[in-house]
C-alpha atoms as a PDB file:
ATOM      1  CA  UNK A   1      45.797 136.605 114.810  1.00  0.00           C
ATOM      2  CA  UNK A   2      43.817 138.757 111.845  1.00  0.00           C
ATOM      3  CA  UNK A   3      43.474 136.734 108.684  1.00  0.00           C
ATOM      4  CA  UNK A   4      41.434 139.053 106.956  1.00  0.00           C
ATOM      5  CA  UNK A   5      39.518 142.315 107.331  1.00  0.00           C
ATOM      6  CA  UNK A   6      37.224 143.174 104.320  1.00  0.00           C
ATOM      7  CA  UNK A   7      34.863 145.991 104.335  1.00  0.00           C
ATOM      8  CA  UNK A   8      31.307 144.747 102.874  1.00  0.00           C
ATOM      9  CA  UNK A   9      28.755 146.662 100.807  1.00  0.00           C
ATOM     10  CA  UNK A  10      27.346 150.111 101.945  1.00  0.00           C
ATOM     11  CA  UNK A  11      23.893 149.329 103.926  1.00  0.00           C
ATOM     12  CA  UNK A  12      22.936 152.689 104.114  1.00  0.00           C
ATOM     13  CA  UNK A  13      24.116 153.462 107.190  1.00  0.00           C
ATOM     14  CA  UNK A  14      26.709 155.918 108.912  1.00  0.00           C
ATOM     15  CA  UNK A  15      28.805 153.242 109.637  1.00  0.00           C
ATOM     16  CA  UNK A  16      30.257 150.587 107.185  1.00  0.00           C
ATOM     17  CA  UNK A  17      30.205 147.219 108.164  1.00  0.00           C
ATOM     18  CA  UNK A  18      33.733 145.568 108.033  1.00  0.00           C
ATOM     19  CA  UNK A  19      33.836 141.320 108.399  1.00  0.00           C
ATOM     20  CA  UNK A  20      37.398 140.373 110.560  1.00  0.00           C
ATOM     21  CA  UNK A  21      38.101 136.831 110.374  1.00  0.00           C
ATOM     22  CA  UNK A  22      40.454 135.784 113.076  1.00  0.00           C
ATOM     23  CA  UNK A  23      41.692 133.670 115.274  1.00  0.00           C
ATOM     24  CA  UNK A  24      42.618 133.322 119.407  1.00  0.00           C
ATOM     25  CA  UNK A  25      45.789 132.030 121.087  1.00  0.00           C
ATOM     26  CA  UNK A  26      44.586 130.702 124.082  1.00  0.00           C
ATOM     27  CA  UNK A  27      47.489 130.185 125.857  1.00  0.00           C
ATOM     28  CA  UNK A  28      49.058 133.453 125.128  1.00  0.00           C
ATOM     29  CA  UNK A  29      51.786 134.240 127.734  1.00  0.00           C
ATOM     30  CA  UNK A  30      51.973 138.489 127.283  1.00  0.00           C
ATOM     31  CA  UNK A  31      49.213 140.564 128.355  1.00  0.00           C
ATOM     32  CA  UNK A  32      46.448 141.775 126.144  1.00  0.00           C
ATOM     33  CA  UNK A  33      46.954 145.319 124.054  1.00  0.00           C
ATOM     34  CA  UNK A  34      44.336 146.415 122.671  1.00  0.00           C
ATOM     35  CA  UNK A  35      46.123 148.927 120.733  1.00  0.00           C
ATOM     36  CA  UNK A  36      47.976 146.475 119.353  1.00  0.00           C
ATOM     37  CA  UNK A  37      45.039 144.720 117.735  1.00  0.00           C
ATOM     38  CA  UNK A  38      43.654 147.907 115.864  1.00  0.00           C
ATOM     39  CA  UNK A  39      47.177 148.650 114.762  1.00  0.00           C
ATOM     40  CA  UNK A  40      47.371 144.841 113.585  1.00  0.00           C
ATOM     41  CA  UNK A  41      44.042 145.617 111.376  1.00  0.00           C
ATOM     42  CA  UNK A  42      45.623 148.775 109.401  1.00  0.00           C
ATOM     43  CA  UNK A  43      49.058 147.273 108.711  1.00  0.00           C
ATOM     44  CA  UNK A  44      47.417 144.035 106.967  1.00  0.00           C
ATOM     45  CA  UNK A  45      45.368 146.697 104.784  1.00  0.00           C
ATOM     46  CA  UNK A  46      48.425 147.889 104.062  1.00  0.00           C
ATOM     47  CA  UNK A  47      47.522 151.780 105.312  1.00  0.00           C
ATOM     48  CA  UNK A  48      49.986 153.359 107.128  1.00  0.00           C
ATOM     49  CA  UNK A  49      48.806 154.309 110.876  1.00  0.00           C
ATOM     50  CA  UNK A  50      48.544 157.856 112.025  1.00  0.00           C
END
């Protein structure tokens, strides 16, 4: 489960560094999709995905 994704200050770099706080179900009975994890991250933004 995401809890929060915030994206911290500008380093300087090409990429910008982003801090996800989350947490794991460990006995999670439905595979893993990892596309639904990244789509998880943009609806709690509240961006629309595309």
């Amino acid at each position: 489960t995401i809890h929060s994704a915030t994206r911290l200050e500008d380093t300087g770099s090409d990429h910008l560094p982003v801090m996800v706080e989350f947490s794991l179900r460990l006995n999670q009975q439905k595979p893993l999709d990892e596309h639904e994890t990244a789509t998880a991250a943009i609806v709690q933004a509240g961006k629309t995905p595309g």
